[in-house]
PDB file of N, CA and C in Angstrom:
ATOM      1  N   UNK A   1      59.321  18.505  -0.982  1.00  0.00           N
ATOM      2  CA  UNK A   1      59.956  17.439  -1.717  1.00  0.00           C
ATOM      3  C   UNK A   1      61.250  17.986  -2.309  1.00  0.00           C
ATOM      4  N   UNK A   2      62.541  17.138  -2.528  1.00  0.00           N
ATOM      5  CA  UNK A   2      63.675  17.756  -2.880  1.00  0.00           C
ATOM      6  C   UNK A   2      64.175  16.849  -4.095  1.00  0.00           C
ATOM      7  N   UNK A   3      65.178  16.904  -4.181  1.00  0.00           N
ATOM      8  CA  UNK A   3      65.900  16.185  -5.726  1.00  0.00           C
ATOM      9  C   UNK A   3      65.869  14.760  -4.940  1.00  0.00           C
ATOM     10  N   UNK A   4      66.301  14.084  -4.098  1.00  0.00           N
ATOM     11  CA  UNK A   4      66.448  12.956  -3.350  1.00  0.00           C
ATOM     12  C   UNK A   4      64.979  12.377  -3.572  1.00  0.00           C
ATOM     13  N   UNK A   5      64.449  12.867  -3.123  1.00  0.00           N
ATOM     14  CA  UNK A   5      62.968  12.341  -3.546  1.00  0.00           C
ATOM     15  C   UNK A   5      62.707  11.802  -4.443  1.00  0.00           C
ATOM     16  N   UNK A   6      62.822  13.160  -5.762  1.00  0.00           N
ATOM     17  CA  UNK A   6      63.026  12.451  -7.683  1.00  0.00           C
ATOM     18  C   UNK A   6      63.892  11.084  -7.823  1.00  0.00           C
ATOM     19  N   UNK A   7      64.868  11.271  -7.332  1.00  0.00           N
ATOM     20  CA  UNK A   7      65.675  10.193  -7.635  1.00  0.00           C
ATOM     21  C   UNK A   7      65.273   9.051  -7.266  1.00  0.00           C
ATOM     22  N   UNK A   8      64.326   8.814  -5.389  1.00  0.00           N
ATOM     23  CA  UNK A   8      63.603   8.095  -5.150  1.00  0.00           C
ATOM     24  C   UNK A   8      62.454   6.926  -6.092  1.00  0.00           C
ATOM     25  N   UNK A   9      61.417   8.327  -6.383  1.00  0.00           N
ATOM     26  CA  UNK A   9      60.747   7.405  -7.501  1.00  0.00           C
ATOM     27  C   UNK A   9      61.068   7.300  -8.377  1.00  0.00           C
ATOM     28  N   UNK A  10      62.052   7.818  -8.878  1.00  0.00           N
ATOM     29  CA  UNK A  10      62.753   7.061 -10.636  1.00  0.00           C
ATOM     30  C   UNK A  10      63.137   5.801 -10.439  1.00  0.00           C
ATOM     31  N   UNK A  11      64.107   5.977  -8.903  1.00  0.00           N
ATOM     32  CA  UNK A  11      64.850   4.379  -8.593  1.00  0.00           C
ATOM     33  C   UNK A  11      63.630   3.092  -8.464  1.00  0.00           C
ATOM     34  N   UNK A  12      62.109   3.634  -7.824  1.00  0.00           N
ATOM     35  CA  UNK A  12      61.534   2.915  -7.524  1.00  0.00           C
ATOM     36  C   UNK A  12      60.640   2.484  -8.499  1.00  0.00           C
ATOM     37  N   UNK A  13      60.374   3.172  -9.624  1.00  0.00           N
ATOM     38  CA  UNK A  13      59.454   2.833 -10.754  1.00  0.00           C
ATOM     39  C   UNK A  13      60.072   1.589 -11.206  1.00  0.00           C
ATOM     40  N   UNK A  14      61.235   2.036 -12.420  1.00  0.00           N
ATOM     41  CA  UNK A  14      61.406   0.186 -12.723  1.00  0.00           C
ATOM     42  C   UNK A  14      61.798  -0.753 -11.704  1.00  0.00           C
ATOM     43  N   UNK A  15      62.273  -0.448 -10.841  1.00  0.00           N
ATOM     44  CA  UNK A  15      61.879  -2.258  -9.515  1.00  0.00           C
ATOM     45  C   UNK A  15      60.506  -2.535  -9.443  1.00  0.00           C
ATOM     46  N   UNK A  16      59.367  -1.857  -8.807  1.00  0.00           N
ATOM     47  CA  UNK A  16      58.336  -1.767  -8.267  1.00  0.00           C
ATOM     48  C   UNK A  16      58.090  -2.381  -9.727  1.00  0.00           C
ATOM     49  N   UNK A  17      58.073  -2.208 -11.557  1.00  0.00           N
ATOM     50  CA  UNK A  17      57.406  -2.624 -12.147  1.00  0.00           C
ATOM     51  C   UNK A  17      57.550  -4.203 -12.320  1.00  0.00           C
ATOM     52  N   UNK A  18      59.024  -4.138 -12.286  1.00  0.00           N
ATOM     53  CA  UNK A  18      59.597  -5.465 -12.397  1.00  0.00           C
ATOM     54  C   UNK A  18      59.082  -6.425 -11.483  1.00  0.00           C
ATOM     55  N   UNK A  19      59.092  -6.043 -10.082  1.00  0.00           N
ATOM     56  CA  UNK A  19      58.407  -6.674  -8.927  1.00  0.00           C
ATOM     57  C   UNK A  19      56.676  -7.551  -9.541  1.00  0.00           C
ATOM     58  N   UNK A  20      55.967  -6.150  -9.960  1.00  0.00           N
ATOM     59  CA  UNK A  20      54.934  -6.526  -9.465  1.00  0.00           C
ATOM     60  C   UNK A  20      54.697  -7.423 -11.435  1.00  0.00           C
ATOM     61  N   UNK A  21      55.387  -6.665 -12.715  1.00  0.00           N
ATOM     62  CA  UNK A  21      55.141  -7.797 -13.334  1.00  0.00           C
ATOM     63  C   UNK A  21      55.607  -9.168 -13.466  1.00  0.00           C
ATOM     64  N   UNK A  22      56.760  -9.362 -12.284  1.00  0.00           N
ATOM     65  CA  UNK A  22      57.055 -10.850 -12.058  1.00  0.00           C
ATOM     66  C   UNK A  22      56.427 -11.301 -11.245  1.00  0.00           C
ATOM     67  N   UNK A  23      55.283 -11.010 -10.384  1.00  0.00           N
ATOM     68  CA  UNK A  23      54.409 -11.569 -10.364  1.00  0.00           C
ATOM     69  C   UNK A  23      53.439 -12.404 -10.957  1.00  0.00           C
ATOM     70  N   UNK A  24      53.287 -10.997 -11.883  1.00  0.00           N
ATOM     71  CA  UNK A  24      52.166 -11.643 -12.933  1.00  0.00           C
ATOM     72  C   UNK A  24      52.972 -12.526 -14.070  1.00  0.00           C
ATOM     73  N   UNK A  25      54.051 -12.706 -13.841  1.00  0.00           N
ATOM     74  CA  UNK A  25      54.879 -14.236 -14.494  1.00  0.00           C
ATOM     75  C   UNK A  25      54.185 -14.971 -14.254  1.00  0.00           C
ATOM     76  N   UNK A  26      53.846 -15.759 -13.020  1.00  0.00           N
ATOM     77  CA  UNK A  26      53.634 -17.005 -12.378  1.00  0.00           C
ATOM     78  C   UNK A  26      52.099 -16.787 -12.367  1.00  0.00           C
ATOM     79  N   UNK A  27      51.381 -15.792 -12.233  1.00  0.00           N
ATOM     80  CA  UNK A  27      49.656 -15.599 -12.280  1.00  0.00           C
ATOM     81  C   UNK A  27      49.273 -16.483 -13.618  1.00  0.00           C
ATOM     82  N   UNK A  28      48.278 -17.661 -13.271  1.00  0.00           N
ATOM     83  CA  UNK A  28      47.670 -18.572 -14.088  1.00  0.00           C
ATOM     84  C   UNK A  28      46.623 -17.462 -14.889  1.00  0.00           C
ATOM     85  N   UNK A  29      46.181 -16.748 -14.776  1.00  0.00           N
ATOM     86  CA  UNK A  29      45.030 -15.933 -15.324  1.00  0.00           C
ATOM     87  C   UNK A  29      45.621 -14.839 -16.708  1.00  0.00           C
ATOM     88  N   UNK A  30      46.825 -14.980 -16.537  1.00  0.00           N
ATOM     89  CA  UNK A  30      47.928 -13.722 -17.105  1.00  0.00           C
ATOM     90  C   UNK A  30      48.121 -15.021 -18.621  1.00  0.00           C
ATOM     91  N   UNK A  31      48.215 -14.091 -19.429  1.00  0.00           N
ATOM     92  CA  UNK A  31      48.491 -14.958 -20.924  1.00  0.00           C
ATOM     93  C   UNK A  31      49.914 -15.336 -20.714  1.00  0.00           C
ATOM     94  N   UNK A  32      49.824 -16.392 -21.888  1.00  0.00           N
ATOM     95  CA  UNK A  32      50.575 -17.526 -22.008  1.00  0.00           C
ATOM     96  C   UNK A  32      52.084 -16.460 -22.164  1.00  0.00           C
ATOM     97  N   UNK A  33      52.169 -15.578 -23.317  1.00  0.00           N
ATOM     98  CA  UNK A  33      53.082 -14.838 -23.987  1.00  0.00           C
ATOM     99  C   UNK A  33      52.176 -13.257 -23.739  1.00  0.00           C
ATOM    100  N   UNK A  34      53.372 -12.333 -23.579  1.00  0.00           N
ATOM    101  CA  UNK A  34      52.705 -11.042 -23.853  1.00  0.00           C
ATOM    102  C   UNK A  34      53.488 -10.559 -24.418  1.00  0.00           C
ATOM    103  N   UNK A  35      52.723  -9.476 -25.359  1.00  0.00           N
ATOM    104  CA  UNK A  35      52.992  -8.769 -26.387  1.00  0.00           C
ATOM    105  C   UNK A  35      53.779  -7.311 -26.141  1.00  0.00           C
ATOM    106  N   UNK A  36      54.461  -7.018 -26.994  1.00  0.00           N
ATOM    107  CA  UNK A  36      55.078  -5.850 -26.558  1.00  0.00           C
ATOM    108  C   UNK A  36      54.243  -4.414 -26.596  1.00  0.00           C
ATOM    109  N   UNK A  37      54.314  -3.310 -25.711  1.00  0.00           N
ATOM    110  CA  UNK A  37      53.518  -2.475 -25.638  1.00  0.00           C
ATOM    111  C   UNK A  37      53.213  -1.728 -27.046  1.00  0.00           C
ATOM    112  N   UNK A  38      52.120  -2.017 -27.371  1.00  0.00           N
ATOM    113  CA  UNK A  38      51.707  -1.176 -28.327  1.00  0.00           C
ATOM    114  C   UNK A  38      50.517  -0.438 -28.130  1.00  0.00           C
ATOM    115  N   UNK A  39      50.321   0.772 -29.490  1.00  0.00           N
ATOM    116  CA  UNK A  39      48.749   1.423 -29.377  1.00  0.00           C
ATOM    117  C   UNK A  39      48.066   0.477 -30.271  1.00  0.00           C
ATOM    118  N   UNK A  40      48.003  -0.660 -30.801  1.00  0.00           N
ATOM    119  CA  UNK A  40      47.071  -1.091 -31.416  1.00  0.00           C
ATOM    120  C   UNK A  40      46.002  -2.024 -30.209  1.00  0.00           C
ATOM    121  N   UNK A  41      47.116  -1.937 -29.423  1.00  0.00           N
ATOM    122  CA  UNK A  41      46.161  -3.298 -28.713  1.00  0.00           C
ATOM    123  C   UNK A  41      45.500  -2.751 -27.453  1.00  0.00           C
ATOM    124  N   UNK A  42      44.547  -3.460 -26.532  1.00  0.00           N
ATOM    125  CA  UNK A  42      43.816  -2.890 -25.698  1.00  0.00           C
ATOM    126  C   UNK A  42      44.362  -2.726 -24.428  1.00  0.00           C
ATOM    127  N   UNK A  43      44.306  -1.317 -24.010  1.00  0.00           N
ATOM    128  CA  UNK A  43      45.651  -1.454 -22.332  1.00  0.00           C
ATOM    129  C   UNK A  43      44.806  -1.798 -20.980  1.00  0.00           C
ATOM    130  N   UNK A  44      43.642  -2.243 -21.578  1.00  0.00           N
ATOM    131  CA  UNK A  44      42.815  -2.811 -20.106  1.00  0.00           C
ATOM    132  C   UNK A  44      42.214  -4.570 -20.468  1.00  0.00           C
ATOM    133  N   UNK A  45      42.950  -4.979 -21.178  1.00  0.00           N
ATOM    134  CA  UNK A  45      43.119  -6.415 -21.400  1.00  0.00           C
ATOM    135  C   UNK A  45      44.498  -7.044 -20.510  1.00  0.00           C
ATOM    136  N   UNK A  46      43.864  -7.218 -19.275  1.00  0.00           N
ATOM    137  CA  UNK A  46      44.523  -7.291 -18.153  1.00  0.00           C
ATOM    138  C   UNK A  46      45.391  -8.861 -18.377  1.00  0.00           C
ATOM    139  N   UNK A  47      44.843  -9.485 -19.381  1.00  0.00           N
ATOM    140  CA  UNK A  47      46.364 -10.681 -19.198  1.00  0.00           C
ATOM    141  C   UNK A  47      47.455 -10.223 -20.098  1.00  0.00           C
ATOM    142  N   UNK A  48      47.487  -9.099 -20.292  1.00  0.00           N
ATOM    143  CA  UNK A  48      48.495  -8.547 -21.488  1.00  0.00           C
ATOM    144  C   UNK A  48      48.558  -6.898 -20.397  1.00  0.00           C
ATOM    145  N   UNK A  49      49.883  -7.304 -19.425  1.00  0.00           N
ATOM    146  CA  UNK A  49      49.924  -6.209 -18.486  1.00  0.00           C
ATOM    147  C   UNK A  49      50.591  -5.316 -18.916  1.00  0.00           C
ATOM    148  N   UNK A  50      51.221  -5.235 -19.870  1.00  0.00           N
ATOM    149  CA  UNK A  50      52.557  -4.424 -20.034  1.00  0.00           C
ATOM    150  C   UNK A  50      51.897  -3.474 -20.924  1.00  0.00           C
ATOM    151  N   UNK A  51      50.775  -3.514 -21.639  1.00  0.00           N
ATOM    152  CA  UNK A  51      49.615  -2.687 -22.015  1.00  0.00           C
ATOM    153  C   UNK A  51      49.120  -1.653 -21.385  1.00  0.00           C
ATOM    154  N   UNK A  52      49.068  -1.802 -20.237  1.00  0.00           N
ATOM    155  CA  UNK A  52      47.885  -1.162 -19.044  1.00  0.00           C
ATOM    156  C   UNK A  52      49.286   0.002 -18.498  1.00  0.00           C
ATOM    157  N   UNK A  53      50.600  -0.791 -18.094  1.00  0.00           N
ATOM    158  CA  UNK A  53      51.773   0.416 -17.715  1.00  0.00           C
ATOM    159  C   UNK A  53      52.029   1.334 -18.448  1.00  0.00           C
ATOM    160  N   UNK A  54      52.327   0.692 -20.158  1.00  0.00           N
ATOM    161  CA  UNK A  54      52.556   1.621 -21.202  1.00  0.00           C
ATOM    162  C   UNK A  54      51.243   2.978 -21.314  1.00  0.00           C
ATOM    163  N   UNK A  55      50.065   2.258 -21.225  1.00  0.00           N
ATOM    164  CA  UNK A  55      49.430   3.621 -21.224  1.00  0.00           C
ATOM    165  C   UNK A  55      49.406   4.672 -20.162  1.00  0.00           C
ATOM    166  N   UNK A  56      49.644   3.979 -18.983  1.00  0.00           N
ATOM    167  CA  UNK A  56      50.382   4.596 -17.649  1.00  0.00           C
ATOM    168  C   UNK A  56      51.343   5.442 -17.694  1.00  0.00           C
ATOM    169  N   UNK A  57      52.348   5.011 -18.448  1.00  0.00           N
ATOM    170  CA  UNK A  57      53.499   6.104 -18.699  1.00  0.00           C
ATOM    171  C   UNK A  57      53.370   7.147 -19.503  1.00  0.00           C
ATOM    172  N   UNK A  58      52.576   7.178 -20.633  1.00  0.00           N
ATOM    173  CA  UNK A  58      52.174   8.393 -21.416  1.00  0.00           C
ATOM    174  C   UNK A  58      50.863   9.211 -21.276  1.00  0.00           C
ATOM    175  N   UNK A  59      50.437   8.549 -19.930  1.00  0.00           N
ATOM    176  CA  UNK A  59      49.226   9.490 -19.347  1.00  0.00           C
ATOM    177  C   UNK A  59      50.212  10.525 -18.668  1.00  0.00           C
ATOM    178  N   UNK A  60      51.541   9.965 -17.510  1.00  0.00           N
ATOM    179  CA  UNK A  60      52.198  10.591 -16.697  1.00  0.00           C
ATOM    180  C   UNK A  60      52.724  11.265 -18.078  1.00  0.00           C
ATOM    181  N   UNK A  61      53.427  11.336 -18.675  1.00  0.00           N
ATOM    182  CA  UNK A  61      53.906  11.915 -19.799  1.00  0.00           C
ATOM    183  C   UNK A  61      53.003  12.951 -20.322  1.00  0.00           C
ATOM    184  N   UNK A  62      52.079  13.130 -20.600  1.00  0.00           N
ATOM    185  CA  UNK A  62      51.169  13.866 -21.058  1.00  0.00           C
ATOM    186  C   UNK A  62      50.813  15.403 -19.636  1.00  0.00           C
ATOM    187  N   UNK A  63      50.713  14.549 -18.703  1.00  0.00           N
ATOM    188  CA  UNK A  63      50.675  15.130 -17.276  1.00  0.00           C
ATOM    189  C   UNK A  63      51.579  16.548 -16.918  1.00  0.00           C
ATOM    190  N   UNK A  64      52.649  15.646 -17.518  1.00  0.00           N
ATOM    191  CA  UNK A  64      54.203  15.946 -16.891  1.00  0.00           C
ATOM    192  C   UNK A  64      54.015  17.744 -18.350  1.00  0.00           C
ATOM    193  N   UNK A  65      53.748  17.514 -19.293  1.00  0.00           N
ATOM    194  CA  UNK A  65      54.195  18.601 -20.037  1.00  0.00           C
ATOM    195  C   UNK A  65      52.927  19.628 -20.173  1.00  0.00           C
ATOM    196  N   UNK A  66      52.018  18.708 -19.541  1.00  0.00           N
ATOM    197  CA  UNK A  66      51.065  20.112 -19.348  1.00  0.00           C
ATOM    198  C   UNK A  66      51.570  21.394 -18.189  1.00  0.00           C
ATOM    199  N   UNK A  67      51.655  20.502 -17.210  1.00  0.00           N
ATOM    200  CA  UNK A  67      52.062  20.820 -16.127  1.00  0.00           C
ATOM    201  C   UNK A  67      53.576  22.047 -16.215  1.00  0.00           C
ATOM    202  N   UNK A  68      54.591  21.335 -16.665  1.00  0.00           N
ATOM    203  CA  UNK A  68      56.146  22.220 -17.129  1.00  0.00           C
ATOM    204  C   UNK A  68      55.025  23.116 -18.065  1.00  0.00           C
ATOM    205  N   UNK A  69      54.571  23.286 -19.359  1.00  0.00           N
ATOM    206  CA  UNK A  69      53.754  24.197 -20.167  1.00  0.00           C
ATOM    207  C   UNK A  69      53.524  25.391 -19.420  1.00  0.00           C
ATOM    208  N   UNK A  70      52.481  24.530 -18.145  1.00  0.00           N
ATOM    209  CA  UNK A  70      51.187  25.522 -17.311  1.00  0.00           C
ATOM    210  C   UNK A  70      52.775  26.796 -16.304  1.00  0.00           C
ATOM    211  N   UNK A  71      53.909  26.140 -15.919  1.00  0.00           N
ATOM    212  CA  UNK A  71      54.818  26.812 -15.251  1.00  0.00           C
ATOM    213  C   UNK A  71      55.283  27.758 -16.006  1.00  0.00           C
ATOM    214  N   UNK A  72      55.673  27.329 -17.346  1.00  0.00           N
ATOM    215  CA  UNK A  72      56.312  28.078 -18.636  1.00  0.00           C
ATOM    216  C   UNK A  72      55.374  29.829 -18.760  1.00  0.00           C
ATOM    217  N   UNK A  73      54.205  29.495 -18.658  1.00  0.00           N
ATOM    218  CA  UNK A  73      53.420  30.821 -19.150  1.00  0.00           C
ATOM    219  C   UNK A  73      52.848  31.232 -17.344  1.00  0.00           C
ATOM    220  N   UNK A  74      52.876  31.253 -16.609  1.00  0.00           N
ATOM    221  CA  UNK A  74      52.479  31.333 -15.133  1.00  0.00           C
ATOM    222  C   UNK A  74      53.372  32.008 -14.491  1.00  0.00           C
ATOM    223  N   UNK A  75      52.986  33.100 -13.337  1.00  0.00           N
ATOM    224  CA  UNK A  75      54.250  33.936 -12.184  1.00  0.00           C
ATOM    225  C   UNK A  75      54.775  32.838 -11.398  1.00  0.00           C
ATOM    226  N   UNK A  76      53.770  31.776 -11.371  1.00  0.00           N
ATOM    227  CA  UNK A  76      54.269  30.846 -10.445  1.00  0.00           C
ATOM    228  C   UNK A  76      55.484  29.990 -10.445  1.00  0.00           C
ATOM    229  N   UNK A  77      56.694  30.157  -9.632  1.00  0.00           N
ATOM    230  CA  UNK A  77      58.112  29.958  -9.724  1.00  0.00           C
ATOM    231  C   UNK A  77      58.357  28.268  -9.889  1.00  0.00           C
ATOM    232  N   UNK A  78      59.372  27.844 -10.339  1.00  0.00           N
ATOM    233  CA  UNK A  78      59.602  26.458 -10.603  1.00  0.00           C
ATOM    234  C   UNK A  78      59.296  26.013  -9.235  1.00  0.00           C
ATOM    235  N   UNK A  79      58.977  24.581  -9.029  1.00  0.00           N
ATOM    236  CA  UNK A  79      59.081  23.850  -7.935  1.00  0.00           C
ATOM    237  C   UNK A  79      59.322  22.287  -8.699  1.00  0.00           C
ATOM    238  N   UNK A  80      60.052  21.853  -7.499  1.00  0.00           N
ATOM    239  CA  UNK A  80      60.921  20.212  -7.579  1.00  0.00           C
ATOM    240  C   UNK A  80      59.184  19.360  -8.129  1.00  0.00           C
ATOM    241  N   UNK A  81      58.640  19.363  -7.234  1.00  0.00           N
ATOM    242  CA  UNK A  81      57.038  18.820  -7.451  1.00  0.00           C
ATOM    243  C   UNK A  81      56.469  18.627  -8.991  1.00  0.00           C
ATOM    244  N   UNK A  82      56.567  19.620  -9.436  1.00  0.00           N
ATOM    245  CA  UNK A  82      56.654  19.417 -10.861  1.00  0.00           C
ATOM    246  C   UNK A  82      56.869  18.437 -11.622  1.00  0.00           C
ATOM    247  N   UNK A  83      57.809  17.841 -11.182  1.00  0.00           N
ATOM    248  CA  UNK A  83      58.924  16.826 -12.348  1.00  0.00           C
ATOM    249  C   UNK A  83      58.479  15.610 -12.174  1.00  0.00           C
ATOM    250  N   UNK A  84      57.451  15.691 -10.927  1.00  0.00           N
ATOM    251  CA  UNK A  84      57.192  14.284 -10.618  1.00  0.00           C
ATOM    252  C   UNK A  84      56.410  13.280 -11.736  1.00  0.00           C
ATOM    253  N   UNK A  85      55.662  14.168 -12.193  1.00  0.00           N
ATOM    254  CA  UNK A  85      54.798  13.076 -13.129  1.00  0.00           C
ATOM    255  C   UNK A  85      56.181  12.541 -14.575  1.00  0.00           C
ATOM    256  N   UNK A  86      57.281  13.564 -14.743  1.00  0.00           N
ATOM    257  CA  UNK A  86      57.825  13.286 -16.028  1.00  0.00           C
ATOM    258  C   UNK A  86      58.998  12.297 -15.490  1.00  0.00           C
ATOM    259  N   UNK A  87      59.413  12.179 -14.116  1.00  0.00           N
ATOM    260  CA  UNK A  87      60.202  11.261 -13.246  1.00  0.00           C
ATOM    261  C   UNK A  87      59.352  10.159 -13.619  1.00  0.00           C
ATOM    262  N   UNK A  88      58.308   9.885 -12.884  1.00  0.00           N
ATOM    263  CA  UNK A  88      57.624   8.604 -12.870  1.00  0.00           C
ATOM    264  C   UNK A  88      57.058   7.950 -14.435  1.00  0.00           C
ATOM    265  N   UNK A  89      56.832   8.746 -15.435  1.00  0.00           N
ATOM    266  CA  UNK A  89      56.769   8.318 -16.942  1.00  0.00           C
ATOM    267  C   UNK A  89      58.330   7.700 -17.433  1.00  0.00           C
ATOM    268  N   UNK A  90      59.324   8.714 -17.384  1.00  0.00           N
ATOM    269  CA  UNK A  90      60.753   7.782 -17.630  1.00  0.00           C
ATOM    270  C   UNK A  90      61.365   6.760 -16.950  1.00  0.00           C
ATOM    271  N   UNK A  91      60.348   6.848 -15.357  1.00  0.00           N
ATOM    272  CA  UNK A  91      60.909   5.396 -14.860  1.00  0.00           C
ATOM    273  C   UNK A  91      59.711   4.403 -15.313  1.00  0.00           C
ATOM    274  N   UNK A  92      59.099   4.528 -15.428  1.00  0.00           N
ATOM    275  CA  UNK A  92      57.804   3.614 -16.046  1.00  0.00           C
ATOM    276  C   UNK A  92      58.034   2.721 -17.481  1.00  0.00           C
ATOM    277  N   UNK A  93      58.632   3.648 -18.255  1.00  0.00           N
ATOM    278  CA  UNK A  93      59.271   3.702 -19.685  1.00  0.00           C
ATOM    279  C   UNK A  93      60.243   2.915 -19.265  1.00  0.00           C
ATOM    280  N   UNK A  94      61.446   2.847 -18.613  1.00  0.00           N
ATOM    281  CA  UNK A  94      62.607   2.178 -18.301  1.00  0.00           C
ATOM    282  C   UNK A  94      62.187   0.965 -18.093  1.00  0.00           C
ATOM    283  N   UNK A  95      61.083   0.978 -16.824  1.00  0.00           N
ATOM    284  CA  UNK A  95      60.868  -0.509 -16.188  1.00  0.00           C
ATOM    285  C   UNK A  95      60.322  -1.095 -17.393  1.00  0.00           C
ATOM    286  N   UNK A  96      59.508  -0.865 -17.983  1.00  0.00           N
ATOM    287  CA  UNK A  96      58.673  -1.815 -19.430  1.00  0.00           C
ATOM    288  C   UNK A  96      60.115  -2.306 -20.056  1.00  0.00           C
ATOM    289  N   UNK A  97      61.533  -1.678 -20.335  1.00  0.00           N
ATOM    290  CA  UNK A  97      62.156  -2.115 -20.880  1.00  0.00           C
ATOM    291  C   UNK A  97      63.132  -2.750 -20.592  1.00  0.00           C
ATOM    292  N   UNK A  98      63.469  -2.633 -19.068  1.00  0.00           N
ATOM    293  CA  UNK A  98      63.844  -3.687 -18.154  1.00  0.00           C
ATOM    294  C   UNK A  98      62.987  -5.033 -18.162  1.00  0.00           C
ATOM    295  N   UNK A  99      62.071  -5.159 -17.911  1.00  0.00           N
ATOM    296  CA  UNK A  99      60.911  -6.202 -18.169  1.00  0.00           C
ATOM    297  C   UNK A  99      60.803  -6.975 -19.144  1.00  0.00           C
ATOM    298  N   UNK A 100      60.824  -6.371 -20.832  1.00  0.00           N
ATOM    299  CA  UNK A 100      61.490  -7.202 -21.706  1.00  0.00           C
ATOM    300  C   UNK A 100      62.720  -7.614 -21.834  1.00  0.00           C
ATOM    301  N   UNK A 101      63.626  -7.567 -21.315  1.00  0.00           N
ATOM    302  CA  UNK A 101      64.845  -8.374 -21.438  1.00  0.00           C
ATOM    303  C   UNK A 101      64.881  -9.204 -19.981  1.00  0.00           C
ATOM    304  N   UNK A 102      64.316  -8.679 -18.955  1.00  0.00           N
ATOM    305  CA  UNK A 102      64.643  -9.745 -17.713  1.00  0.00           C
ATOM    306  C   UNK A 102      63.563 -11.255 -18.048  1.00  0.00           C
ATOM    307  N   UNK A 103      62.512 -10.301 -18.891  1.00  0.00           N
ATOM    308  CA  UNK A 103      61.564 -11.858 -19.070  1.00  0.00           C
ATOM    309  C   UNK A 103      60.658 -12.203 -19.863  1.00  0.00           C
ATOM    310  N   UNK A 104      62.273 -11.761 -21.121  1.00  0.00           N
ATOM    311  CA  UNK A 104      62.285 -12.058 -22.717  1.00  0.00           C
ATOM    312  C   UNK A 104      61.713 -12.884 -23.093  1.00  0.00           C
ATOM    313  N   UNK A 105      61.570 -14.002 -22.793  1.00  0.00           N
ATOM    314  CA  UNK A 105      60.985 -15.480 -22.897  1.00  0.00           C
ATOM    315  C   UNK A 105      59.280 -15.585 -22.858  1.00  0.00           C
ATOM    316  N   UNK A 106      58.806 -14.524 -21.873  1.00  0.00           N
ATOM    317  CA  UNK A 106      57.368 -14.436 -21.714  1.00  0.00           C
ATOM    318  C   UNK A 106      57.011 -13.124 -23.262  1.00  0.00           C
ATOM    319  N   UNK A 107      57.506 -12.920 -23.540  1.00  0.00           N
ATOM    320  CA  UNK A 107      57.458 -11.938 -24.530  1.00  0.00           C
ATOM    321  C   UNK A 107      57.637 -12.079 -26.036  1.00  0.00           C
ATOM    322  N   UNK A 108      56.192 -11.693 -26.865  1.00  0.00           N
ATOM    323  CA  UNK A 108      55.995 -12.186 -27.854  1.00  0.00           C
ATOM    324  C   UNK A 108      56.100 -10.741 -28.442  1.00  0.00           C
ATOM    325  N   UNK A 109      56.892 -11.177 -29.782  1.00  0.00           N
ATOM    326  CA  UNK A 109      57.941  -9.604 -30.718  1.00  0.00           C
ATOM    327  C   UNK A 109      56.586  -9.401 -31.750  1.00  0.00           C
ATOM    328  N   UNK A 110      55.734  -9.435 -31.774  1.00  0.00           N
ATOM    329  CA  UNK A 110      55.057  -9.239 -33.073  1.00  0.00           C
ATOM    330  C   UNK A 110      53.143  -8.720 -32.091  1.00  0.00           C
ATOM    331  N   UNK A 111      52.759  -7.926 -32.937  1.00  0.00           N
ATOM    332  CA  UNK A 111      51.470  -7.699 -32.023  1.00  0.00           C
ATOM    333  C   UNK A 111      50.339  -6.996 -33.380  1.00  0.00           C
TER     334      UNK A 111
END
C-alpha cells in the first residue's frame, strides 16, 4: 500500500458516508430528525445513524494510536499501513461534518 492509497480512503470516507447517510434521508424507518453525534446517546439506535459512525470513528481513532504507540516502542520500521485506521477516523470525522451541513434540515442541534 502507498500514500495514493491513504489519500484514496480519506477521499472515500466522507463521500461513501454522505452516500450511504443520504440514503438513510429517504429510509421511512430512520427518525424524523437526527441528533448530532454525541456520547450521551445510544450508537446502536439505528434510526439515529450518525451515532453508530461517530462511534466508528473513535474506535478507528483509538486503533490508529495504539497501533503508531505499538511502532513507537517496537524494531519494527514505519510502514504506510499503519495510518490506515487514523486516515479512515479523520475521514469518518469529516464525513459526519459534511453530513450536517449538506442535510442540516434533517438535523436536530440539541440531544
Amino acid at each position: 500500500m502507498g500514500w495514493g492509497a491513504l489519500l484514496a480512503i480519506f477521499a472515500f470516507c466522507p463521500i461513501g458516508l454522505l452516500l450511504v447517510l443520504g440514503l438513510q434521508v429517504i429510509n421511512p424507518r430512520s427518525a424524523k430528525a437526527w441528533f448530532r453525534p454525541s456520547w450521551h446517546l445510544n450508537p446502536f439506535n439505528f434510526r439515529q445513524p450518525l451515532q453508530f459512525f461517530h462511534l466508528g470513528a473513535y474506535v478507528c481513532l483509538a486503533q490508529a494510536l495504539v497501533v503508531l504507540a505499538r511502532l513507537a516502542v517496537s524494531p519494527v520500521s514505519f510502514y504506510v499501513e499503519a495510518l490506515v485506521p487514523l486516515v479512515m477516523a479523520t475521514g469518518i470525522l469529516l464525513g459526519l461534518q459534511l453530513v450536517t451541513l449538506v442535510f442540516g434540515a434533517k438535523i436536530e442541534h440539541r440531544a
